[in-house]
PDB file of N, CA and C in Angstrom:
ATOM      1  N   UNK A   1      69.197 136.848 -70.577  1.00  0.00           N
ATOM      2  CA  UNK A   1      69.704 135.507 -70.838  1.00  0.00           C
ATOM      3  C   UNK A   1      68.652 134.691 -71.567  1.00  0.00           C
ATOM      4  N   UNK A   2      68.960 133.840 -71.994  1.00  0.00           N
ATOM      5  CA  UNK A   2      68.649 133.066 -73.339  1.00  0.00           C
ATOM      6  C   UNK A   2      67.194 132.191 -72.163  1.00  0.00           C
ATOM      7  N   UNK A   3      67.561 131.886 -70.593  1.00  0.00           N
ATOM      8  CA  UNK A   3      66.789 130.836 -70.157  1.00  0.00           C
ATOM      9  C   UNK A   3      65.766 131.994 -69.429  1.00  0.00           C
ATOM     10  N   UNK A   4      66.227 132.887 -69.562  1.00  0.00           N
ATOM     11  CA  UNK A   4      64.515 133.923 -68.808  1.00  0.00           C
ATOM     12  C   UNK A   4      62.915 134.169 -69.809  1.00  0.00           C
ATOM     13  N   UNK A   5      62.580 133.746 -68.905  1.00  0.00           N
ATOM     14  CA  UNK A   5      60.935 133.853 -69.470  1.00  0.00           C
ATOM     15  C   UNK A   5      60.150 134.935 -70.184  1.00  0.00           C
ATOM     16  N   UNK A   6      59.571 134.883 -70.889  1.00  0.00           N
ATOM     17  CA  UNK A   6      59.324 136.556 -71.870  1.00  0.00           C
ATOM     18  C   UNK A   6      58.748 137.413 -70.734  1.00  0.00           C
ATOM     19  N   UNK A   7      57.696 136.768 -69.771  1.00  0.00           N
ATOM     20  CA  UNK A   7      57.044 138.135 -69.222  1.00  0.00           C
ATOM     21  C   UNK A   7      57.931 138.909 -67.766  1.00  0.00           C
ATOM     22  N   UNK A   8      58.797 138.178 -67.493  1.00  0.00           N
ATOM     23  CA  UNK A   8      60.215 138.659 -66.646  1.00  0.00           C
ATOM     24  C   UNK A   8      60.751 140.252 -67.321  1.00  0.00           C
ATOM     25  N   UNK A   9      60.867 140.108 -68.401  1.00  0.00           N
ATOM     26  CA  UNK A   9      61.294 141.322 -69.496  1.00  0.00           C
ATOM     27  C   UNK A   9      59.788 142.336 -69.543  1.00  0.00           C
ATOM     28  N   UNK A  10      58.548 141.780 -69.814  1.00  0.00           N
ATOM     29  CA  UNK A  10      57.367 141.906 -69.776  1.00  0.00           C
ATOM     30  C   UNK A  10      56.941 143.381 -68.969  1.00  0.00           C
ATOM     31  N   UNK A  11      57.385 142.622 -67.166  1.00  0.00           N
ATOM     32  CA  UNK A  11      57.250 143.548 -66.249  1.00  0.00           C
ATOM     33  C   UNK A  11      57.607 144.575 -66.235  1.00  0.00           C
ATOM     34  N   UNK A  12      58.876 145.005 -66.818  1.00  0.00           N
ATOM     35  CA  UNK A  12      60.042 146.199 -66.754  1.00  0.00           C
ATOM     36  C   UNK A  12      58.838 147.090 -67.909  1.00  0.00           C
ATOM     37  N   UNK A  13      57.943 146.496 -68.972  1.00  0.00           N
ATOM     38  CA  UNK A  13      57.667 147.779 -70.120  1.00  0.00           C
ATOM     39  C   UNK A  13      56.044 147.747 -69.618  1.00  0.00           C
ATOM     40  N   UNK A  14      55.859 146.835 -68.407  1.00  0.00           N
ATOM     41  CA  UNK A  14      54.057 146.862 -68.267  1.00  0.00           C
ATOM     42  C   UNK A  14      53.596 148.734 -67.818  1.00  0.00           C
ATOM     43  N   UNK A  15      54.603 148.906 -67.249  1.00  0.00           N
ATOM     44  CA  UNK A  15      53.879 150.994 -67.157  1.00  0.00           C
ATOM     45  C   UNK A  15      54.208 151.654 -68.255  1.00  0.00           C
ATOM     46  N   UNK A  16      54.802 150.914 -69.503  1.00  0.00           N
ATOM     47  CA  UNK A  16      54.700 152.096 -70.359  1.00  0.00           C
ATOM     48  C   UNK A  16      54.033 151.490 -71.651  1.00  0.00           C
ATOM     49  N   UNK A  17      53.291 150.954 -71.097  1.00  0.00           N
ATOM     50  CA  UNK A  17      52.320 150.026 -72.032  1.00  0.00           C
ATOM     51  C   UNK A  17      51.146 151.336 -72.822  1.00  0.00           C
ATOM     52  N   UNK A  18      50.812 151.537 -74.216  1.00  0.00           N
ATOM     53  CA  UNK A  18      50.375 152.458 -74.644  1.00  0.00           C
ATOM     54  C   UNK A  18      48.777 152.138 -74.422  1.00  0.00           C
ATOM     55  N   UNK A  19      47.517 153.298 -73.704  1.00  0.00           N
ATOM     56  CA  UNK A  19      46.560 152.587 -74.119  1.00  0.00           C
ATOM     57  C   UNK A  19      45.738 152.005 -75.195  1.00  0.00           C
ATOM     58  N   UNK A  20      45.541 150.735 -75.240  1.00  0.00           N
ATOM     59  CA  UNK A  20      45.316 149.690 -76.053  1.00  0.00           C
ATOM     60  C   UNK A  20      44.118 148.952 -75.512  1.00  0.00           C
ATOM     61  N   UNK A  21      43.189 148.312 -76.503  1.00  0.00           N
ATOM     62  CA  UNK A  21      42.184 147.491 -75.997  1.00  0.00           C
ATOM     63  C   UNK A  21      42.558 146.088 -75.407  1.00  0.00           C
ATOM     64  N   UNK A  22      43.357 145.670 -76.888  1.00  0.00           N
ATOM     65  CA  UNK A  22      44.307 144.132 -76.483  1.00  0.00           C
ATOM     66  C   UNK A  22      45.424 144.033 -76.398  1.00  0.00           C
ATOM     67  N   UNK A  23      46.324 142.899 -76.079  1.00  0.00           N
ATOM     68  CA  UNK A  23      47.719 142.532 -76.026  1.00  0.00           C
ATOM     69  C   UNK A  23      47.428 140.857 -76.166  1.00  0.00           C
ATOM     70  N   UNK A  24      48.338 140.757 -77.825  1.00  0.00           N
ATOM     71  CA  UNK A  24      48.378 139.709 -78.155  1.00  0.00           C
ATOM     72  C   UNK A  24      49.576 139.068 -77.853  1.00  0.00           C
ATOM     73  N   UNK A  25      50.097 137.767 -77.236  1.00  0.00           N
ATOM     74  CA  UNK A  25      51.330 136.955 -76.613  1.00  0.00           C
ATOM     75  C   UNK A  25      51.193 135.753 -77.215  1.00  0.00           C
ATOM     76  N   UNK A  26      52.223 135.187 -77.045  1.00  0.00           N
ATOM     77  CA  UNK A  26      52.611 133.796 -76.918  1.00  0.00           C
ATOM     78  C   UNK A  26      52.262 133.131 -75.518  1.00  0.00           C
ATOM     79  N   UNK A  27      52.562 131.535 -75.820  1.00  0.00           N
ATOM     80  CA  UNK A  27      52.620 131.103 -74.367  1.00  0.00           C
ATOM     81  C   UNK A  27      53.145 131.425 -72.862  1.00  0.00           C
ATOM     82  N   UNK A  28      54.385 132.149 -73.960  1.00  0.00           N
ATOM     83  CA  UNK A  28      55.740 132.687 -72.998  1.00  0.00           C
ATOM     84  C   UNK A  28      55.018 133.987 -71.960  1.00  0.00           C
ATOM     85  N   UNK A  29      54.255 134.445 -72.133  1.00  0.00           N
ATOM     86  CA  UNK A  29      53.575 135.891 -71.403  1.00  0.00           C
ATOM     87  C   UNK A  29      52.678 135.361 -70.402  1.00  0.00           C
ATOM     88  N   UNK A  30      52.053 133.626 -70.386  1.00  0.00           N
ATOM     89  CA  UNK A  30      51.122 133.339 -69.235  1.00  0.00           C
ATOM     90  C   UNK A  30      51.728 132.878 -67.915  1.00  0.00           C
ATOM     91  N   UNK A  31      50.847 134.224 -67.291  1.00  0.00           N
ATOM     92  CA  UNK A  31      51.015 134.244 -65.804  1.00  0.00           C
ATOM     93  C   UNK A  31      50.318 134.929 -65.450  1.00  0.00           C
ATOM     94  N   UNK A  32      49.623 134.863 -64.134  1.00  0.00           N
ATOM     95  CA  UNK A  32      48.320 135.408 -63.500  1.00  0.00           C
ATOM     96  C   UNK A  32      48.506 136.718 -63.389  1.00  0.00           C
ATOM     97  N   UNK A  33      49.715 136.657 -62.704  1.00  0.00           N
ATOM     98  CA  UNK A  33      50.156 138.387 -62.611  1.00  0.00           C
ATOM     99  C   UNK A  33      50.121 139.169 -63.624  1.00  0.00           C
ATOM    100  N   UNK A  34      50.595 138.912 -64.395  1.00  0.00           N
ATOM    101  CA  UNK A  34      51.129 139.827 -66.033  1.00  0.00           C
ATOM    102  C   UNK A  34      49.589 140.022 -65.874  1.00  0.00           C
ATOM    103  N   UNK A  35      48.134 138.711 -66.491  1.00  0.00           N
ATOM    104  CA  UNK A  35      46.787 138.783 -66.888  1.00  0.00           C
ATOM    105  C   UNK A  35      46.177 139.996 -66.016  1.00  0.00           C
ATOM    106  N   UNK A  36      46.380 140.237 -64.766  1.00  0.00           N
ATOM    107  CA  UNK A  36      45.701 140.899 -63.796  1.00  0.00           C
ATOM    108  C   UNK A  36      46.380 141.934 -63.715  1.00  0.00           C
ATOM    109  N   UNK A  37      47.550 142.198 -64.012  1.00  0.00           N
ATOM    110  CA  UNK A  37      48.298 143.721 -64.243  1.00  0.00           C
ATOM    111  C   UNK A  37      47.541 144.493 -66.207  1.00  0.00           C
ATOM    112  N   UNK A  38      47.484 143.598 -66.393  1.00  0.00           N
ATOM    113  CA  UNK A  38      46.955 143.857 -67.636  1.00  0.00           C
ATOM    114  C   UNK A  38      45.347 144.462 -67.619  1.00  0.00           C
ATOM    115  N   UNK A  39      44.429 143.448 -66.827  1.00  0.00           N
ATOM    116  CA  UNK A  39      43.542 144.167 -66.886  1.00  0.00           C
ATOM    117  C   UNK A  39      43.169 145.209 -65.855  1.00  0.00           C
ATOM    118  N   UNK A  40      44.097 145.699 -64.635  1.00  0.00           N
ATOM    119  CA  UNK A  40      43.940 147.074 -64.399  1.00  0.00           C
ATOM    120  C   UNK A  40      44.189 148.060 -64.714  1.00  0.00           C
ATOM    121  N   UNK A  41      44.672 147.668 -66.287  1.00  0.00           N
ATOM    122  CA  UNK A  41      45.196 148.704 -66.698  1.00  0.00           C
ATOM    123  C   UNK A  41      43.736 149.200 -67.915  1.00  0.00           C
ATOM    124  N   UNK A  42      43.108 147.946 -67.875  1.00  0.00           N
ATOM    125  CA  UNK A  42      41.793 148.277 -68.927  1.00  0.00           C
ATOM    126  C   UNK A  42      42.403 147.217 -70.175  1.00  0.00           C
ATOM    127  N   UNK A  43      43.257 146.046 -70.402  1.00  0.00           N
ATOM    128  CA  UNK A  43      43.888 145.620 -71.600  1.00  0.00           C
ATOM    129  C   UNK A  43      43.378 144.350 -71.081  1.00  0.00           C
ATOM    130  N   UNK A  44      43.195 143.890 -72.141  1.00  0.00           N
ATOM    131  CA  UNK A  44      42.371 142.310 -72.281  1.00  0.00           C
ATOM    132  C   UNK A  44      43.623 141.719 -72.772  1.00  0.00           C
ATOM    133  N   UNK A  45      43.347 140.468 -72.365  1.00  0.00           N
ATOM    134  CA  UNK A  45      45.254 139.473 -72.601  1.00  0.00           C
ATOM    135  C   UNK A  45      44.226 138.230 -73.512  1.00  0.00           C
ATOM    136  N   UNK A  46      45.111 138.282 -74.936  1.00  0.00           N
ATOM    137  CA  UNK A  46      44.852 137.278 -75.820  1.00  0.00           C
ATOM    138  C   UNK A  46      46.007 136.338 -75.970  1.00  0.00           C
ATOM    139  N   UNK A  47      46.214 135.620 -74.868  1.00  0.00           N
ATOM    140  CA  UNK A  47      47.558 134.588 -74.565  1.00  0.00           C
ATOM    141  C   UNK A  47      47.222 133.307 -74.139  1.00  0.00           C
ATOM    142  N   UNK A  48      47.293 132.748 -74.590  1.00  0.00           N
ATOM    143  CA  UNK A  48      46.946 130.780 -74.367  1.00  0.00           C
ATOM    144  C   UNK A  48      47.550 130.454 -73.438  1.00  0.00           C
ATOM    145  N   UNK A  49      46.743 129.509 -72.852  1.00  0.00           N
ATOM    146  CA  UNK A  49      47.663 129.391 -71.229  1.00  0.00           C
ATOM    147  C   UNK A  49      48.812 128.008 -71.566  1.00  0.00           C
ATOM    148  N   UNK A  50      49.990 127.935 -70.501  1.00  0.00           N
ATOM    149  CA  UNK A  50      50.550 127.050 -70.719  1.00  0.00           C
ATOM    150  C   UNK A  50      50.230 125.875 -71.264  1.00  0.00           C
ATOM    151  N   UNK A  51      50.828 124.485 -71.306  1.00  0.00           N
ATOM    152  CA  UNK A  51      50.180 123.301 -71.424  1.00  0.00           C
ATOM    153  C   UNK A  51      50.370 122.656 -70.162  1.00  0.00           C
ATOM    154  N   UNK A  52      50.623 123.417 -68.951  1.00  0.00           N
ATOM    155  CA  UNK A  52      50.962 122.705 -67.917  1.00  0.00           C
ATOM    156  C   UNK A  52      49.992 123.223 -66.919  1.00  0.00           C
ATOM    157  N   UNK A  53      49.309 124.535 -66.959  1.00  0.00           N
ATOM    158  CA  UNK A  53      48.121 124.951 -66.572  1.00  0.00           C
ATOM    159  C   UNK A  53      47.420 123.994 -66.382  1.00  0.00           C
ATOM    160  N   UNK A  54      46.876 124.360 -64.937  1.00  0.00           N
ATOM    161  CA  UNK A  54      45.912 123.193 -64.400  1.00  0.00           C
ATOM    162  C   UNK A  54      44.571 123.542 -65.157  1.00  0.00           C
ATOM    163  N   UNK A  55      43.999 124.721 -64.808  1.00  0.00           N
ATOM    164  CA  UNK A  55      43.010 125.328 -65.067  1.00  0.00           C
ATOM    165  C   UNK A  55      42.878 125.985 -66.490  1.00  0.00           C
ATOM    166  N   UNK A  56      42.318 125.466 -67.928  1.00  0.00           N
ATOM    167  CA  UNK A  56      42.375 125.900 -69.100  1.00  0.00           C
ATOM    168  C   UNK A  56      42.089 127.924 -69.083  1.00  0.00           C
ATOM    169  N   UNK A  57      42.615 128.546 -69.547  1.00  0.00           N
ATOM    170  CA  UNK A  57      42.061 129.866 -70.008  1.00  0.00           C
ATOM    171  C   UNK A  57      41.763 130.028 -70.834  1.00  0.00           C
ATOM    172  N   UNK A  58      40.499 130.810 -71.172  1.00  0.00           N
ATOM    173  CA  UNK A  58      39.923 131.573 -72.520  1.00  0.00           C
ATOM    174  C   UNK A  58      40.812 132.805 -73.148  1.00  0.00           C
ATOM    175  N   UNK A  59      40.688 132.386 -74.210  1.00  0.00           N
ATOM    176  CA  UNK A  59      41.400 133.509 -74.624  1.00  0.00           C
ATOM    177  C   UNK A  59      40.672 133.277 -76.656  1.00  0.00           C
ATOM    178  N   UNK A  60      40.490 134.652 -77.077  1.00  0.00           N
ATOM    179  CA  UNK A  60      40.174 134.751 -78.465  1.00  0.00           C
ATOM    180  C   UNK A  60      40.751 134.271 -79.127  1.00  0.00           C
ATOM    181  N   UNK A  61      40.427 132.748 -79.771  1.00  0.00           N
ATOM    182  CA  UNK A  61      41.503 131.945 -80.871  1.00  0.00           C
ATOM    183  C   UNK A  61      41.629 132.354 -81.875  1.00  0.00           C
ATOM    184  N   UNK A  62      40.509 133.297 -82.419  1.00  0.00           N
ATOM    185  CA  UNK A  62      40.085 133.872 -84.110  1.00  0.00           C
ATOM    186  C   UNK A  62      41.765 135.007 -83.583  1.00  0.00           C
ATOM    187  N   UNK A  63      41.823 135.728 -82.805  1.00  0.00           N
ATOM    188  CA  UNK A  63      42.457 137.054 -82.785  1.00  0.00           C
ATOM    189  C   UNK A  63      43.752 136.396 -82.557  1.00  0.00           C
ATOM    190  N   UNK A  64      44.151 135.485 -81.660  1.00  0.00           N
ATOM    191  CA  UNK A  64      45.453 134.633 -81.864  1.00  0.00           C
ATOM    192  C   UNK A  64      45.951 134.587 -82.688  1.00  0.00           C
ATOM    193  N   UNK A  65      45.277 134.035 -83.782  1.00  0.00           N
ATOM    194  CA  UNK A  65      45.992 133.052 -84.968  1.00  0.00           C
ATOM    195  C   UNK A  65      46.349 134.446 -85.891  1.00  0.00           C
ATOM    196  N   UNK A  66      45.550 135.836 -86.106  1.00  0.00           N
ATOM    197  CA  UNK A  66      46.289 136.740 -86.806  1.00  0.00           C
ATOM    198  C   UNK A  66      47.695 137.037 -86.212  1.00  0.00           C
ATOM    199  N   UNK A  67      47.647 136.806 -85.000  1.00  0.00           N
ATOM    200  CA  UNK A  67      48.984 137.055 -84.659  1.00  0.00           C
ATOM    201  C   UNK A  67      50.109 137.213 -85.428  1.00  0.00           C
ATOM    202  N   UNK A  68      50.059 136.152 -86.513  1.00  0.00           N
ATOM    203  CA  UNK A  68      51.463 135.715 -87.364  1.00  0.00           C
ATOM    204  C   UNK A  68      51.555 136.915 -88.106  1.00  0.00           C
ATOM    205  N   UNK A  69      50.856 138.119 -88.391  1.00  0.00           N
ATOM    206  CA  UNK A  69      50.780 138.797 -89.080  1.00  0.00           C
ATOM    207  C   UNK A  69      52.352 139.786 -88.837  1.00  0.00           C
ATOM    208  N   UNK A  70      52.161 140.128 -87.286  1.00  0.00           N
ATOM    209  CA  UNK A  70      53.181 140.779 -86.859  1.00  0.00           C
ATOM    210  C   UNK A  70      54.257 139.880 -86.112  1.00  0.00           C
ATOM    211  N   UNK A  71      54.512 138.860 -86.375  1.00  0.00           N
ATOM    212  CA  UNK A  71      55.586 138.092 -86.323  1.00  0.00           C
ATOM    213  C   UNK A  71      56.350 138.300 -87.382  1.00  0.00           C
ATOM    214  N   UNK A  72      55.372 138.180 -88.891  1.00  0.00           N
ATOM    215  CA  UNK A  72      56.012 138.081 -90.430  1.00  0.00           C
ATOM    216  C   UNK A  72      56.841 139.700 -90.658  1.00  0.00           C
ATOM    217  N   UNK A  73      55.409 140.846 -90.070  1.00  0.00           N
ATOM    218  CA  UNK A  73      56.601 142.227 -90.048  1.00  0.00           C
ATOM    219  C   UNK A  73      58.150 142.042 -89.818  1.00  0.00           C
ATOM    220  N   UNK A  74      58.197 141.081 -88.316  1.00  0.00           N
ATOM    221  CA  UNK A  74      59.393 141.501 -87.780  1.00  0.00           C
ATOM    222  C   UNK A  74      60.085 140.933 -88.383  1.00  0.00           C
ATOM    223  N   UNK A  75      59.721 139.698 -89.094  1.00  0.00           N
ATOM    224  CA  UNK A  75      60.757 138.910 -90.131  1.00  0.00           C
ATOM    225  C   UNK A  75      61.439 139.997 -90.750  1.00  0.00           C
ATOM    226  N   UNK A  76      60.134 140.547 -91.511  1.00  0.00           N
ATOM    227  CA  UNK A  76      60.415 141.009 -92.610  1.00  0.00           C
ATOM    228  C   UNK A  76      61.402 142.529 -92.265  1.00  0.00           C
ATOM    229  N   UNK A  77      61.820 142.961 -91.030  1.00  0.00           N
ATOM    230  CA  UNK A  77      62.213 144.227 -90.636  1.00  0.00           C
ATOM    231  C   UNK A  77      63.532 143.353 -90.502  1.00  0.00           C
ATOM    232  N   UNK A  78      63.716 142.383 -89.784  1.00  0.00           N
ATOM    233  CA  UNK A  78      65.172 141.907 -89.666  1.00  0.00           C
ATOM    234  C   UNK A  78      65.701 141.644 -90.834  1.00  0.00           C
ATOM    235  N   UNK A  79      65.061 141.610 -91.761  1.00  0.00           N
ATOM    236  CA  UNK A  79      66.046 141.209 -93.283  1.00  0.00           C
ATOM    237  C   UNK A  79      66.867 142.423 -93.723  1.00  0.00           C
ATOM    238  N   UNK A  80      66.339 143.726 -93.057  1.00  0.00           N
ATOM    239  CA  UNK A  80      67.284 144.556 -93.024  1.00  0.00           C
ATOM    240  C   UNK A  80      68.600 144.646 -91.846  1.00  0.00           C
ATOM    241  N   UNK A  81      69.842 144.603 -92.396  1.00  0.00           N
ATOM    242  CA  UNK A  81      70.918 144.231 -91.549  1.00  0.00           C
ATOM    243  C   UNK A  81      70.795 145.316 -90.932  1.00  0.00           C
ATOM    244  N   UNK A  82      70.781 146.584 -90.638  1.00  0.00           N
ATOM    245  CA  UNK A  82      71.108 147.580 -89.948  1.00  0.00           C
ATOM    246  C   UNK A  82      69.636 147.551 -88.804  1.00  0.00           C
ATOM    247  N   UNK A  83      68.228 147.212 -89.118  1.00  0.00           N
ATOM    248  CA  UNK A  83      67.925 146.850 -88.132  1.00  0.00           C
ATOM    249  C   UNK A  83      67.789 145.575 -87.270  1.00  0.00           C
ATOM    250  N   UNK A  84      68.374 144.517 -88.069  1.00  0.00           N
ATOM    251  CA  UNK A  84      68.458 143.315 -87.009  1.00  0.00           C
ATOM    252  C   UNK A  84      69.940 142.902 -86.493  1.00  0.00           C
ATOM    253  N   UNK A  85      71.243 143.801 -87.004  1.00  0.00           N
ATOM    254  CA  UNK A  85      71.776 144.073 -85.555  1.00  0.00           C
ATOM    255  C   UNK A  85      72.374 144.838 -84.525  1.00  0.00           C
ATOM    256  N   UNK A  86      71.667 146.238 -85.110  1.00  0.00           N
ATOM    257  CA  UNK A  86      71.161 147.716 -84.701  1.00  0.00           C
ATOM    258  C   UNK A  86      72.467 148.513 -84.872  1.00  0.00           C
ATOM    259  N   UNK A  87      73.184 148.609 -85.870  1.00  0.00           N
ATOM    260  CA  UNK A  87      74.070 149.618 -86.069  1.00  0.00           C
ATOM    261  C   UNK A  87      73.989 150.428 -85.179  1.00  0.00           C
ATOM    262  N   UNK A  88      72.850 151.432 -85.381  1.00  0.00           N
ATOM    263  CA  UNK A  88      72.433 152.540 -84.759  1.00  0.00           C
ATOM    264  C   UNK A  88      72.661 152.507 -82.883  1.00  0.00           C
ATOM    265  N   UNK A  89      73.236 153.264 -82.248  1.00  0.00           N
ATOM    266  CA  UNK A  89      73.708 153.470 -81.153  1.00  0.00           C
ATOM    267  C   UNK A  89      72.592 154.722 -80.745  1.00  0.00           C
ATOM    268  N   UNK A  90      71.816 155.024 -81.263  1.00  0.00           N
ATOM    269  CA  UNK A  90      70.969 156.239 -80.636  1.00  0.00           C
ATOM    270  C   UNK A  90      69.557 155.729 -80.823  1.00  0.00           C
ATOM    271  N   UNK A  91      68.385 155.825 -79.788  1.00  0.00           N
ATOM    272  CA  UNK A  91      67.306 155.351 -80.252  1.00  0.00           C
ATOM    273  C   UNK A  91      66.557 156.097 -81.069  1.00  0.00           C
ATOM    274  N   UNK A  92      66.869 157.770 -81.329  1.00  0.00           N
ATOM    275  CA  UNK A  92      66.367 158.214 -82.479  1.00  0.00           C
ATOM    276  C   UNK A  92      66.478 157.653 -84.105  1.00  0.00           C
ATOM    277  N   UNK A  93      67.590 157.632 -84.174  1.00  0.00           N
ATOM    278  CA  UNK A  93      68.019 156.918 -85.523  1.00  0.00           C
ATOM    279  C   UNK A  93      68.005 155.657 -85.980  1.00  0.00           C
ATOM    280  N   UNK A  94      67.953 155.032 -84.711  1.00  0.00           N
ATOM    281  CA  UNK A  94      67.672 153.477 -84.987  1.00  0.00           C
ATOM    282  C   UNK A  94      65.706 153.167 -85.278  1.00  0.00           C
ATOM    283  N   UNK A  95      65.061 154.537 -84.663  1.00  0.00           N
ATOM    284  CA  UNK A  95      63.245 154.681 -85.117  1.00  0.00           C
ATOM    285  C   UNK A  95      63.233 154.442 -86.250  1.00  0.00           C
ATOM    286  N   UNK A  96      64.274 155.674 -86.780  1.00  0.00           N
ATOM    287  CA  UNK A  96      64.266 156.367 -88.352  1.00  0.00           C
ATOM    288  C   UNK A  96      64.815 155.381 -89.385  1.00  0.00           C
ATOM    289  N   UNK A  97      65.539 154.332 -89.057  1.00  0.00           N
ATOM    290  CA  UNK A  97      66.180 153.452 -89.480  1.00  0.00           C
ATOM    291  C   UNK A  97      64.871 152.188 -89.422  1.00  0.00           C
ATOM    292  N   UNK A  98      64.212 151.930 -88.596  1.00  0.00           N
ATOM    293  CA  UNK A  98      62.770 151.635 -88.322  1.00  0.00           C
ATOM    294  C   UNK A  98      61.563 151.512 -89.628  1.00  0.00           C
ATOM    295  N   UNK A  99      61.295 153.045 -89.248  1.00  0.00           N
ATOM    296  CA  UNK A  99      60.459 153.933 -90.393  1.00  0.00           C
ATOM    297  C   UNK A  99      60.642 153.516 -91.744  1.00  0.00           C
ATOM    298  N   UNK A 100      61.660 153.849 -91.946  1.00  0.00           N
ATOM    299  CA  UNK A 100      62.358 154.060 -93.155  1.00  0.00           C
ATOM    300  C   UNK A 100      61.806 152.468 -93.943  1.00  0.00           C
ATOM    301  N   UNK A 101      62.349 151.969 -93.281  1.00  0.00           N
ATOM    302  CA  UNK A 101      62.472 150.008 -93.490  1.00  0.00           C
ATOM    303  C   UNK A 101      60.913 149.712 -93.618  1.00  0.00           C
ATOM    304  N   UNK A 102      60.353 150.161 -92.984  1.00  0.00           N
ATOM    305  CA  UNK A 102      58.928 149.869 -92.686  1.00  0.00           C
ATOM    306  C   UNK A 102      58.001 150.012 -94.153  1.00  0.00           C
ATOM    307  N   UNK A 103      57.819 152.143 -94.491  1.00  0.00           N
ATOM    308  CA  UNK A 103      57.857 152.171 -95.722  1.00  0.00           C
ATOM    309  C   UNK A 103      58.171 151.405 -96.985  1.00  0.00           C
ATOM    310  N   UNK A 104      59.465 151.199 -97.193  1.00  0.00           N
ATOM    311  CA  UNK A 104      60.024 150.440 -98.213  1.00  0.00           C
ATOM    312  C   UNK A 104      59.093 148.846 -98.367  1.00  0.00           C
ATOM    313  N   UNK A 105      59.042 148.384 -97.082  1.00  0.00           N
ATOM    314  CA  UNK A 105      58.578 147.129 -96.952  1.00  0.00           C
ATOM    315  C   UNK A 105      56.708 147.695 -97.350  1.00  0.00           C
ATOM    316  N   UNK A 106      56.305 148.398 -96.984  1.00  0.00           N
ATOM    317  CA  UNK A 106      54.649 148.379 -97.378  1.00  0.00           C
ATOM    318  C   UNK A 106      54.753 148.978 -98.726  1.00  0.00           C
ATOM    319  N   UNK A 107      55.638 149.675 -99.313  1.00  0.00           N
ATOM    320  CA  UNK A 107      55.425 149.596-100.721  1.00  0.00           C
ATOM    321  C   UNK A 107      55.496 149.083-101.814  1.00  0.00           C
ATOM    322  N   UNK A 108      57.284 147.793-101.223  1.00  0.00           N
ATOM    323  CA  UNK A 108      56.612 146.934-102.198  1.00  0.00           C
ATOM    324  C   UNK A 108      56.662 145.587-102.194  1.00  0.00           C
TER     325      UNK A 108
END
């Protein structure tokens, strides 16, 4: 639903989280739990804390702000209709449908 919080969804993919040094978020991902599930896993959380946070958190502002980088991908992956509103009924083909898009987009 449209009113659930990103790291609610978060929890369900935190064990199949790939190992990684960081995990870059939005506001929407701060919560103590998610931060501390994160780092037993060995993953450093680059997520700005609410604005309602009592207590400010550190977090890498330089590594934040690239963020937009892979925001602009996903733009740029939804401009393909078949992956932004997934034709594909199989998660193999909807990868390949992925891939495919991906290529095209880094070449030109």
């Amino acid at each position: 639903a449209g009113q659930v919080s990103d790291y609610i969804g978060a929890r369900a993919l935190l064990s199949s989280l790939p190992n990684v040094d960081w995990l870059l978020g939005d506001r929407g991902y701060d919560a103590d739990w998610f931060r501390d599930a994160l780092k037993d896993k060995g993953i450093r959380p680059c997520i700005p804390g609410r604005k309602q946070r009592k207590t400010p958190v550190k977090y890498d502002q330089r590594r934040y702000k690239r963020r937009n980088r892979i925001e602009i991908m996903f733009g740029r992956l939804k401009d393909w209709r078949r992956v932004a509103t997934r034709y594909d009924r199989c998660p193999k083909v909807f990868l390949s449908a992925i891939a495919l898009a991906a290529i095209v987009i880094y070449w030109l």
